[in-house]
Protein backbone atom coordinates (compact mmCIF):
# COMPACT_ATOMS: atom_id res chain seq x y z
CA UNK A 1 -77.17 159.73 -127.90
CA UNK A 2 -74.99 160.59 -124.65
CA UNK A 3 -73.34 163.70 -124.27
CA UNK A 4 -72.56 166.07 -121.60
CA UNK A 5 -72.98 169.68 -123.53
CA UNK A 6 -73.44 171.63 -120.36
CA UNK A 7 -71.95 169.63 -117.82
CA UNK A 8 -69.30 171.05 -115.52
CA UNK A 9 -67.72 170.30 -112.30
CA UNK A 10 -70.34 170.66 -109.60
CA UNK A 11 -72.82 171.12 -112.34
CA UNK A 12 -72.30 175.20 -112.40
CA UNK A 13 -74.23 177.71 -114.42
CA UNK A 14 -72.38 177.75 -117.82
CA UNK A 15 -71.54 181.43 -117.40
CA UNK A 16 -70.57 181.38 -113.90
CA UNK A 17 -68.12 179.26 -115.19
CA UNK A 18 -66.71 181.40 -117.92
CA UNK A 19 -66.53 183.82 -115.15
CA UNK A 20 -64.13 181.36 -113.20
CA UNK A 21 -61.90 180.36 -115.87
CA UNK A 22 -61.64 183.89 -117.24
CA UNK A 23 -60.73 184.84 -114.11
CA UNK A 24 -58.16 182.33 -113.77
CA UNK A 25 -56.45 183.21 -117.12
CA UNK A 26 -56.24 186.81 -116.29
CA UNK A 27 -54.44 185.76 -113.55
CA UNK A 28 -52.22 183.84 -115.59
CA UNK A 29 -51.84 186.77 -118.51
CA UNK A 30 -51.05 189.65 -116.53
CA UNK A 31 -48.14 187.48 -114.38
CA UNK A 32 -45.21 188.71 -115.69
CA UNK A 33 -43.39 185.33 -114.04
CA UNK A 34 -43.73 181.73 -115.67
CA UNK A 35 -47.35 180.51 -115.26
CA UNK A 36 -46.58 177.29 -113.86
CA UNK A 37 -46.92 177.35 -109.64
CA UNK A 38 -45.43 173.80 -108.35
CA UNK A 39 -48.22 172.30 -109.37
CA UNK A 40 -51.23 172.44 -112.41
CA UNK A 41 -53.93 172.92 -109.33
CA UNK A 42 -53.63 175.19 -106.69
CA UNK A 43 -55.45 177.45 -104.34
CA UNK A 44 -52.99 180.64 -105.25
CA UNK A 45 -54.35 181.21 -108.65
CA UNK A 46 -50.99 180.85 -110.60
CA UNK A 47 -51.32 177.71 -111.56
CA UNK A 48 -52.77 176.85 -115.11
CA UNK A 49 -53.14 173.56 -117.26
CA UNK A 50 -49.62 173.23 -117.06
CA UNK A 51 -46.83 170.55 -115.50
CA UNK A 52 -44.27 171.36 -112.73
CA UNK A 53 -41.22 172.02 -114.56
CA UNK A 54 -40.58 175.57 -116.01
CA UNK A 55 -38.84 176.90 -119.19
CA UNK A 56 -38.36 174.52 -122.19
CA UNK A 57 -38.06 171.29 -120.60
CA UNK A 58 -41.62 171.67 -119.66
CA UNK A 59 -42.97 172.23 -123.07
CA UNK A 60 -40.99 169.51 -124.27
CA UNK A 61 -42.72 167.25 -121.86
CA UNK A 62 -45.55 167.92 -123.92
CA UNK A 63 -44.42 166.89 -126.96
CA UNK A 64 -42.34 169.72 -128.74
CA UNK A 65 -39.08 169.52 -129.93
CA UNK A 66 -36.43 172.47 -128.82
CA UNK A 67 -36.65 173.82 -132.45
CA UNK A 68 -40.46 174.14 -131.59
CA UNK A 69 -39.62 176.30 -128.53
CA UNK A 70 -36.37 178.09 -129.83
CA UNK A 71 -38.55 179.04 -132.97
CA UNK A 72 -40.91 181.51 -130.63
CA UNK A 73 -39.86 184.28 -128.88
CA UNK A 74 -39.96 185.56 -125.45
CA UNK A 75 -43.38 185.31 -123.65
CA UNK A 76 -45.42 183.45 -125.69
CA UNK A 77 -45.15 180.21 -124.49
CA UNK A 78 -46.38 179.94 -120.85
CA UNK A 79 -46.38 176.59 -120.28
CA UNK A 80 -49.94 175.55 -120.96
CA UNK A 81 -51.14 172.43 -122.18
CA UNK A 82 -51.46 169.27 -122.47
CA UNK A 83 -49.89 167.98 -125.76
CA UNK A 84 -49.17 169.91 -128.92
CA UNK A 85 -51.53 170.30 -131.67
CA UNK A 86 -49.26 170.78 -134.44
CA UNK A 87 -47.58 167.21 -134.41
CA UNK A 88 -50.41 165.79 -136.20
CA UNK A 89 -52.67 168.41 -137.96
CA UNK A 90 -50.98 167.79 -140.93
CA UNK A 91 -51.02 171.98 -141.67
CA UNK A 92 -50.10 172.46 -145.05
CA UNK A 93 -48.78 175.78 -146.78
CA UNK A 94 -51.48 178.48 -147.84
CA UNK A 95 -53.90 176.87 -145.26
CA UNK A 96 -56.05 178.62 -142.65
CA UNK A 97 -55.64 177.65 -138.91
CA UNK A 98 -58.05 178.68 -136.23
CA UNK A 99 -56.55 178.23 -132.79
CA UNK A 100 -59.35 177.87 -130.00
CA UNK A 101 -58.12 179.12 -126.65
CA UNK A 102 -54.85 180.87 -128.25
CA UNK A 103 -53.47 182.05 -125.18
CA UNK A 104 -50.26 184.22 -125.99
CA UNK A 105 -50.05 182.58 -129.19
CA UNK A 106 -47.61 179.64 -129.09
CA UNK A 107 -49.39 177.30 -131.12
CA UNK A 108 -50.63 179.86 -133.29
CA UNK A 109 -47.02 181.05 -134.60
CA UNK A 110 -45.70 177.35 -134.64
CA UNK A 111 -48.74 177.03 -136.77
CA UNK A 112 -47.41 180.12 -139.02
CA UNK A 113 -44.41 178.47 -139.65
CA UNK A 114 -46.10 175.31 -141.28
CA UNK A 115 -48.53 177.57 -143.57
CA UNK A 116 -46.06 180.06 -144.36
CA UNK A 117 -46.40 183.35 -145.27
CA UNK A 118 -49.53 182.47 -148.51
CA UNK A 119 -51.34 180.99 -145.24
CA UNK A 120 -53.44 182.10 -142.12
CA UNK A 121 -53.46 182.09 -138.34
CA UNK A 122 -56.52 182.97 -136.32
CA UNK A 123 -56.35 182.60 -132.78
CA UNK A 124 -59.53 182.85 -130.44
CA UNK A 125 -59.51 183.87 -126.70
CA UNK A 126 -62.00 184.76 -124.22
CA UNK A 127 -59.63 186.91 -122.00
CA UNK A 128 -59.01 190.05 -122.67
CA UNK A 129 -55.36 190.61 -121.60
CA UNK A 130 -54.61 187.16 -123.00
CA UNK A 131 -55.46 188.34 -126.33
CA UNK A 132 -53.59 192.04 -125.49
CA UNK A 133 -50.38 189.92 -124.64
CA UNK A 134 -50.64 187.69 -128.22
CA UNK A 135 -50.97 191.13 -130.29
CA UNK A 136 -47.69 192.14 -128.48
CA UNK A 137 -46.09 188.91 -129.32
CA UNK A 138 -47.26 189.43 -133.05
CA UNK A 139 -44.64 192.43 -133.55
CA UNK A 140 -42.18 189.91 -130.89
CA UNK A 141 -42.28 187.11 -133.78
CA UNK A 142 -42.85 189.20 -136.94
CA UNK A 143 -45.81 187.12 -137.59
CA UNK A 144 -47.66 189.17 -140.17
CA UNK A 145 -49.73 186.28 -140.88
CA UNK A 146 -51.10 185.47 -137.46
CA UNK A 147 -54.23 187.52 -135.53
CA UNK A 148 -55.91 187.56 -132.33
CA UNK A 149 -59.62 188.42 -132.05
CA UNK A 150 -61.47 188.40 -128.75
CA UNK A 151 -64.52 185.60 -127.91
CA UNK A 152 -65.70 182.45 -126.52
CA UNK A 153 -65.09 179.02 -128.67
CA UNK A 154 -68.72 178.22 -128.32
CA UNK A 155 -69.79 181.41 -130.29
CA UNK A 156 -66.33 182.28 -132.68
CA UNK A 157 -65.97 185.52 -134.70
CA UNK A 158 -65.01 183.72 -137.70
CA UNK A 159 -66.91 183.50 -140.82
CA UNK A 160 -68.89 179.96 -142.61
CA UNK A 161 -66.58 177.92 -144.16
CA UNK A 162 -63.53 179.74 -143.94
CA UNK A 163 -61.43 177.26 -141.89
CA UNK A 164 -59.01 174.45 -143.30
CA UNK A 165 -57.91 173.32 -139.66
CA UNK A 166 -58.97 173.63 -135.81
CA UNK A 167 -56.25 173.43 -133.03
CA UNK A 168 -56.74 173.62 -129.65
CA UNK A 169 -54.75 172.96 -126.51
CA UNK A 170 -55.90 171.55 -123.45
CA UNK A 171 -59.26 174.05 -123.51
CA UNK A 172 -62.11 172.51 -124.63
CA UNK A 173 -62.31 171.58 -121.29
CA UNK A 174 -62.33 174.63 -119.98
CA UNK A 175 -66.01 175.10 -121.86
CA UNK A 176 -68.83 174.73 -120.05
CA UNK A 177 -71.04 173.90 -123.17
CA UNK A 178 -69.06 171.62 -125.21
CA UNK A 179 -71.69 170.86 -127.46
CA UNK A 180 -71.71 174.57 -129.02
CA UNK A 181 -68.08 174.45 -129.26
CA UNK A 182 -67.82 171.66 -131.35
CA UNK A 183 -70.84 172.64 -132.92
CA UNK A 184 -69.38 176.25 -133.86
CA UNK A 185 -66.04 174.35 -134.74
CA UNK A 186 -67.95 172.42 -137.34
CA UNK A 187 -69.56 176.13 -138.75
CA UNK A 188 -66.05 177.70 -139.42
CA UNK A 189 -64.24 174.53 -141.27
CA UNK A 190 -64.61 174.33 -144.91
CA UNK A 191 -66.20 170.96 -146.31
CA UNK A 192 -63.19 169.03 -145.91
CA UNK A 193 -62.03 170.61 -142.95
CA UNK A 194 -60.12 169.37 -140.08
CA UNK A 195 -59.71 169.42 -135.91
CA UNK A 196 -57.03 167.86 -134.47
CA UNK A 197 -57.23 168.63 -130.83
CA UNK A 198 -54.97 167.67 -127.89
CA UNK A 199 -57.01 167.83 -124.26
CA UNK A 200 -57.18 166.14 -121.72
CA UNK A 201 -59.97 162.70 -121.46
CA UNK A 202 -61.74 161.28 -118.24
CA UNK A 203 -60.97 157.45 -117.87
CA UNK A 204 -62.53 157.25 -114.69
CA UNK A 205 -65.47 159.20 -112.06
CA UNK A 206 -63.91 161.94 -110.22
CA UNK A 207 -64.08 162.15 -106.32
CA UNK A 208 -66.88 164.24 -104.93
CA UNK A 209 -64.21 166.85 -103.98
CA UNK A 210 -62.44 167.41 -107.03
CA UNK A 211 -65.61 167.68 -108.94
CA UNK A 212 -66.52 170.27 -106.71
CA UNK A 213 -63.47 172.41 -106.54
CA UNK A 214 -63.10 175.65 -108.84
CA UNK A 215 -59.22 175.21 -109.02
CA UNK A 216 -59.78 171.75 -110.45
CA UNK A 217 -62.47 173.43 -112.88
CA UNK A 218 -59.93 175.56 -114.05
CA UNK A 219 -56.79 173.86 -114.05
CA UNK A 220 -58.21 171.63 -116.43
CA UNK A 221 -59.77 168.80 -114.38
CA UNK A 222 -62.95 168.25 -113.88
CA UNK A 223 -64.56 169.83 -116.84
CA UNK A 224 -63.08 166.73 -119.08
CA UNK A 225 -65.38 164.62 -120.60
CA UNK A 226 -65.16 160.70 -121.13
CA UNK A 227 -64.02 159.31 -125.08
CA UNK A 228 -67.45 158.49 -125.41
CA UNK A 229 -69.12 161.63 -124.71
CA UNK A 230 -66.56 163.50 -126.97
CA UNK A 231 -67.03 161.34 -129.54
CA UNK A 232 -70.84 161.71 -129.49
CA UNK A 233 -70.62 165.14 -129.28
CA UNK A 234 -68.64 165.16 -132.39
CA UNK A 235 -70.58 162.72 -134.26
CA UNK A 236 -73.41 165.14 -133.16
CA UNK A 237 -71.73 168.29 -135.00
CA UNK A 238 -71.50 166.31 -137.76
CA UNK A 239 -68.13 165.06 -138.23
CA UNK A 240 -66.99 162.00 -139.80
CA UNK A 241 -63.44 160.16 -139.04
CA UNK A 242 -63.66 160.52 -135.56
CA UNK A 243 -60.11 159.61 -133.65
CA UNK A 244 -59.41 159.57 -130.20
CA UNK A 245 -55.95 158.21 -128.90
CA UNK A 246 -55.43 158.41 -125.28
CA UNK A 247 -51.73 158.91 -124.59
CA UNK A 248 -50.47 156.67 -121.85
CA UNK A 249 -47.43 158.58 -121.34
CA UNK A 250 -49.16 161.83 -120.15
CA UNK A 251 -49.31 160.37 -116.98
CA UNK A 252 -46.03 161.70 -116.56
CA UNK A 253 -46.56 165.35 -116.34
CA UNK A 254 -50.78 165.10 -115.03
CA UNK A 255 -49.60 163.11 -112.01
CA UNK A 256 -47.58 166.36 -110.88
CA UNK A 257 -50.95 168.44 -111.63
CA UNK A 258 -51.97 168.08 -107.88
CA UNK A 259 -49.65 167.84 -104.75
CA UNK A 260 -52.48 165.74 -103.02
CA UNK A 261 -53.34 162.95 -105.62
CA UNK A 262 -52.59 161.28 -108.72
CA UNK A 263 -54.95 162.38 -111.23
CA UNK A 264 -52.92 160.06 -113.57
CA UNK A 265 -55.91 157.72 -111.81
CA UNK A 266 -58.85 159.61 -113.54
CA UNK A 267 -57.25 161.45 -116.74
CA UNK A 268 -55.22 161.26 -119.48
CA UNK A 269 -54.32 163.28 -122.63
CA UNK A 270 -55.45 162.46 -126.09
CA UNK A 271 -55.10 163.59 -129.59
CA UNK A 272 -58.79 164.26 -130.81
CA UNK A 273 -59.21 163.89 -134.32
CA UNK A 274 -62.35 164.53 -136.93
CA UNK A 275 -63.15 165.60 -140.12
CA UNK A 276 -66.33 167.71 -141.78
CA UNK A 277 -67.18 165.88 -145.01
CA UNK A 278 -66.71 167.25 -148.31
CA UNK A 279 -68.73 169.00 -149.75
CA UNK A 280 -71.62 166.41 -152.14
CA UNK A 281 -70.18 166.69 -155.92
């Protein structure tokens, strides 16, 4: 079965890696300006996974309404990602949401709003004044149901089975060992559980030089893997109902990712999609 569990850009110790991208999103947390440079990649460090256009336009380029971004207060919505998570997990009220790669929270306290306040919101980061700046935004959005713990997606502090629904935005990428992310993802859900991911999808071999460059690592480039490694990996983990839709119209905001090429040539965004099966009656 093909997969590429530890394969990175330039083929990089896993944890060297980490290192990079922690690095990066440090960068990006302790900025008290918008996160977005004039483009996703660049060699300043401000950049993230992110478009060119700042404040709520951009997010809407993404796919979220202006209710979406009106909804959240101040500072919690940097401009990251590639699609939005919430338009198709289905979250239902009561539920329990783990967020991989939380960020300062924006999905997670969309994601409060559709459980409500009988439900939960867990959001995971590897960074520790990305997770400092969420806990502030907790008190920002009165979000009593939302919390931020510290740790990598490919070893989560969350308990067996405790899961109804894994989001993530644009960060699975970001992991050197996808295998053990999906893997842990699987761990958490509850027999019945859901992911519904949006990231970003290879379509075709990366040049030599963007394979080998750390701000394409990190602005979430070259660590993407093809449909068909995803969905092995997945299939691997043991999910079932495995969907992946690429989403032509992402072209839009990737092709401003880089000043010095479209990468609208090699990626695309997707909605990833999989279920763990219920539990045997």
């Amino acid at each position: 079965m093909s997969n590429d569990t530890n394969t990175v850009a330039g083929d990089r110790d896993p944890e060297e890696t980490r290192k990079m991208v922690r690095e990066r999103y440090e960068t990006i947390a302790s900025d008290s300006q918008n996160c977005c440079g004039d483009v996703g990649i660049d060699t300043t460090g401000d950049g993230g996974c992110c478009d060119s256009t700042e404040g709520a336009s951009g997010s809407e380029r993404l796919g979220y309404d202006a209710d979406d971004v009106a909804s959240v207060a101040e500072g919690a919505d940097l401009g990251l990602g590639c699609g939005n998570p919430k338009a198709f997990a289905e979250m239902m009220p009561g539920e329990t949401v783990l967020d991989l790669g939380s960020g300062a929270g924006f999905d997670c306290f969309l994601a409060a709003r559709e459980v409500g306040p009988d439900g939960t919101v867990i959001g995971v980061d590897m960074t520790p004044d990305m997770v400092s700046k969420a806990r502030e935004n907790v008190v920002k959005n009165d979000a009593d149901n939302v919390e931020f713990r510290l740790g990598e997606i490919s070893h989560l502090p969350v308990a067996d089975a405790t899961v109804n629904v894994v989001i993530s935005n644009c960060v699975v990428n970001l992991a050197p060992e996808k295998q053990l992310v999906f893997d842990d993802a699987f761990r958490v859900l509850k027999p019945g559980g859901r992911v519904a991911i949006s990231d970003v999808v290879q379509t075709a071999p990366f040049p030599d030089d963007v394979k080998m460059d750390p701000d394409s690592l990190t602005g979430c480039v070259a660590g993407a893997s093809t449909i068909e490694n995803l969905e092995a990996m997945l299939d691997s983990a043991g999910f079932e109902a495995i969907e992946i839709a690429p989403k032509g119209e992402s072209a839009e905001f990737i092709s401003d990712w880089d000043a010095d090429r479209d990468l609208g040539e090699y990626l695309v965004s997707a909605t990833i999609e999989a279920r763990k099966p219920p539990q045997n009656p």
